[in-house]
C-alpha atoms as a PDB file:
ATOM      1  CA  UNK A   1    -131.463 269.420  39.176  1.00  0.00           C
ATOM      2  CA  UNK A   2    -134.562 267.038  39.297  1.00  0.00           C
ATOM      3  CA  UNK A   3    -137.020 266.912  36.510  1.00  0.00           C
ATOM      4  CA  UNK A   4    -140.531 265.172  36.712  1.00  0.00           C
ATOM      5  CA  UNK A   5    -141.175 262.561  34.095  1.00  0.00           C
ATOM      6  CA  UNK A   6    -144.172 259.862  33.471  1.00  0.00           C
ATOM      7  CA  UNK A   7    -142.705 256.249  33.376  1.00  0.00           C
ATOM      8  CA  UNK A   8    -145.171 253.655  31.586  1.00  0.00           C
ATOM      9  CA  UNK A   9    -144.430 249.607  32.389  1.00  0.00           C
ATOM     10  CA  UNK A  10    -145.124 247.066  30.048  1.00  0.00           C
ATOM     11  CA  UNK A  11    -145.700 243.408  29.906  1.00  0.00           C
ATOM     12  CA  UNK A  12    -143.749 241.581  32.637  1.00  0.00           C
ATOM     13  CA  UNK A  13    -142.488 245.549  34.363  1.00  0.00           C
ATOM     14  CA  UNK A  14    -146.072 246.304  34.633  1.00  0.00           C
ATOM     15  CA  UNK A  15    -147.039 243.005  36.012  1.00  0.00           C
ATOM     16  CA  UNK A  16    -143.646 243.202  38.490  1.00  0.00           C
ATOM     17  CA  UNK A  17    -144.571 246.861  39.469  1.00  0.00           C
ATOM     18  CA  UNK A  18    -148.251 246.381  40.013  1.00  0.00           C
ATOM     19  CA  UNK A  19    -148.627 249.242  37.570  1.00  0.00           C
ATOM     20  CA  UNK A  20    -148.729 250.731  34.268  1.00  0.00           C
ATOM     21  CA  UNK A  21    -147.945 254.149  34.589  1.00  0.00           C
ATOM     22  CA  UNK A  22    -146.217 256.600  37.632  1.00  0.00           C
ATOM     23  CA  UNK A  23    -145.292 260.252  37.918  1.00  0.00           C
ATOM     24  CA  UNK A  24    -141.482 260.414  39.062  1.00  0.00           C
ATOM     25  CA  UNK A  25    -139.208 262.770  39.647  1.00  0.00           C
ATOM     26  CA  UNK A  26    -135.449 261.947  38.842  1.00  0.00           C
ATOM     27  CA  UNK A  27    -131.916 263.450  37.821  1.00  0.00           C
ATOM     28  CA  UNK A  28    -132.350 265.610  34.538  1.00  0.00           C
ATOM     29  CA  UNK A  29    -128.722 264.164  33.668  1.00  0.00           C
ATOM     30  CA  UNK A  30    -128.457 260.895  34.231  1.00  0.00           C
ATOM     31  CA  UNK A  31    -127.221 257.337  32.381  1.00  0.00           C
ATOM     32  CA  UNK A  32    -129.865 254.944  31.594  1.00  0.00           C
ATOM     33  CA  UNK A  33    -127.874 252.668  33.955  1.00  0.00           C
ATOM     34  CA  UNK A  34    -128.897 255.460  37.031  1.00  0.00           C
ATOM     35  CA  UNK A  35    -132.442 255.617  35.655  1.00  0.00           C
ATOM     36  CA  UNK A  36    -132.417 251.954  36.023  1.00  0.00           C
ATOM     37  CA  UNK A  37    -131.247 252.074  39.433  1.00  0.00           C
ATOM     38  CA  UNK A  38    -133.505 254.530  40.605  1.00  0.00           C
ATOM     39  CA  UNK A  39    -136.737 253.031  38.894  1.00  0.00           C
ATOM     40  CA  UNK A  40    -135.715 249.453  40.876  1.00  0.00           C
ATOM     41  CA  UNK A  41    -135.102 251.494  44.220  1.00  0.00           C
ATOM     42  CA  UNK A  42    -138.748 252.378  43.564  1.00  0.00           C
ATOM     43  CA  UNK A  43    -139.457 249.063  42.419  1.00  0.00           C
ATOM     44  CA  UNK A  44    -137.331 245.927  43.429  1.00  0.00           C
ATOM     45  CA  UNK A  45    -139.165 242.955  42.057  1.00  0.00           C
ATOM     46  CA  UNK A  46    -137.902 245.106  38.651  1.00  0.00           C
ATOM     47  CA  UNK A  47    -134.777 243.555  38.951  1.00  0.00           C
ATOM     48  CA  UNK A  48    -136.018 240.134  38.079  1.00  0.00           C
ATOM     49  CA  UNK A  49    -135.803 241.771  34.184  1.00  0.00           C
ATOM     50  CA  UNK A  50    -132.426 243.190  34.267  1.00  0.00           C
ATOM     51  CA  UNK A  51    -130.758 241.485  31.809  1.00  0.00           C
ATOM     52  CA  UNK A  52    -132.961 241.739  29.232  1.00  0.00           C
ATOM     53  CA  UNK A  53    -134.916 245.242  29.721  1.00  0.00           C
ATOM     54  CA  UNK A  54    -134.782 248.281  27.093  1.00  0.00           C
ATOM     55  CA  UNK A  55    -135.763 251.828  28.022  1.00  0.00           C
ATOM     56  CA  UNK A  56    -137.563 253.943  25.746  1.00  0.00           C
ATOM     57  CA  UNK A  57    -137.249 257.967  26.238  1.00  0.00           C
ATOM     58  CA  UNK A  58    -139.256 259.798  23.916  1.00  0.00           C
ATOM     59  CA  UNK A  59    -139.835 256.774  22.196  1.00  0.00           C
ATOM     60  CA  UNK A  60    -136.427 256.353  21.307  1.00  0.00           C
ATOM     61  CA  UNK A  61    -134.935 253.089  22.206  1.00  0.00           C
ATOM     62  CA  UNK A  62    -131.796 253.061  24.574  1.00  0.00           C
ATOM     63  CA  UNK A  63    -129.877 249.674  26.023  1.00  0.00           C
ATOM     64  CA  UNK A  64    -128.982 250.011  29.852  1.00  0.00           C
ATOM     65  CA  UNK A  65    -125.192 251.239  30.010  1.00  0.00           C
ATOM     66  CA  UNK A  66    -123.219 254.498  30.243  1.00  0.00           C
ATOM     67  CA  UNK A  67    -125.447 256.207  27.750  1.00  0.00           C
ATOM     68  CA  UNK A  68    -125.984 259.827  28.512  1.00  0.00           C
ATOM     69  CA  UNK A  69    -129.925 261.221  28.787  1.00  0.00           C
ATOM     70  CA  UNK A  70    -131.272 264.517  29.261  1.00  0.00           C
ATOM     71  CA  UNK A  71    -134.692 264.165  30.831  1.00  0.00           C
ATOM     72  CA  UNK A  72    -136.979 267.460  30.484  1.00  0.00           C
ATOM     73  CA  UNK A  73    -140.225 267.780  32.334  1.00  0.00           C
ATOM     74  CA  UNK A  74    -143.360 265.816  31.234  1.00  0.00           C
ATOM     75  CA  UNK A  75    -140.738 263.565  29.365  1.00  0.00           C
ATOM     76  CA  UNK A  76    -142.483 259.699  28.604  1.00  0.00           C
ATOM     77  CA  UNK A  77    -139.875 256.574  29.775  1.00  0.00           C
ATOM     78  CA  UNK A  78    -140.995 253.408  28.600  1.00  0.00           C
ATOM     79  CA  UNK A  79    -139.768 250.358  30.553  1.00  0.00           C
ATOM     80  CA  UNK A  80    -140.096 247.565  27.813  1.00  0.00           C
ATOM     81  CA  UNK A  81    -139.106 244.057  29.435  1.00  0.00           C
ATOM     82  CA  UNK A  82    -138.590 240.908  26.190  1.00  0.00           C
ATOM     83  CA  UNK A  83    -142.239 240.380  24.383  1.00  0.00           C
ATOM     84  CA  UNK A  84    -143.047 236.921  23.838  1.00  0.00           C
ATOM     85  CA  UNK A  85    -145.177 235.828  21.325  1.00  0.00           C
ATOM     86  CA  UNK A  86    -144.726 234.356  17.473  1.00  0.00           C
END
């Protein structure tokens, strides 16, 4: 079962994607390792931030890995790359 969600980039993902915010559709049980996957299928230069990305599903935080999700329609992913600054 697929599920439509809005995915927002930030920082260096938005720059990477060329956007700030897409309409997807994706798995409605997934891990955020397979949403990962899927969002750099879409996008490939993505992968450039692998190692030090954090998703954000209903604005809860969530490190890549085996950890479960439940996406529901209309659901917000945040793709939040490291902020630099100080």
């Amino acid at each position: 079962m697929t599920t439509e969600v809005s995915v927002f980039y930030f920082a260096k993902s938005a720059e990477l994607t060329g956007l700030k915010s897409e309409t997807i559709r994706v798995a409605s049980e997934l891990t955020t390792v397979e949403l990962w996957q899927d969002l750099v299928s879409r996008h490939p230069r993505l992968s450039a931030v692998r190692d030090s990305v954090v998703l954000a599903v209903r604005q809860e935080y969530l490190a890549l890995g085996d950890v479960r999700v439940s996406l529901r329609d209309g659901d917000e992913v945040a793709v939040i790359p490291p902020l630099s600054g100080g």
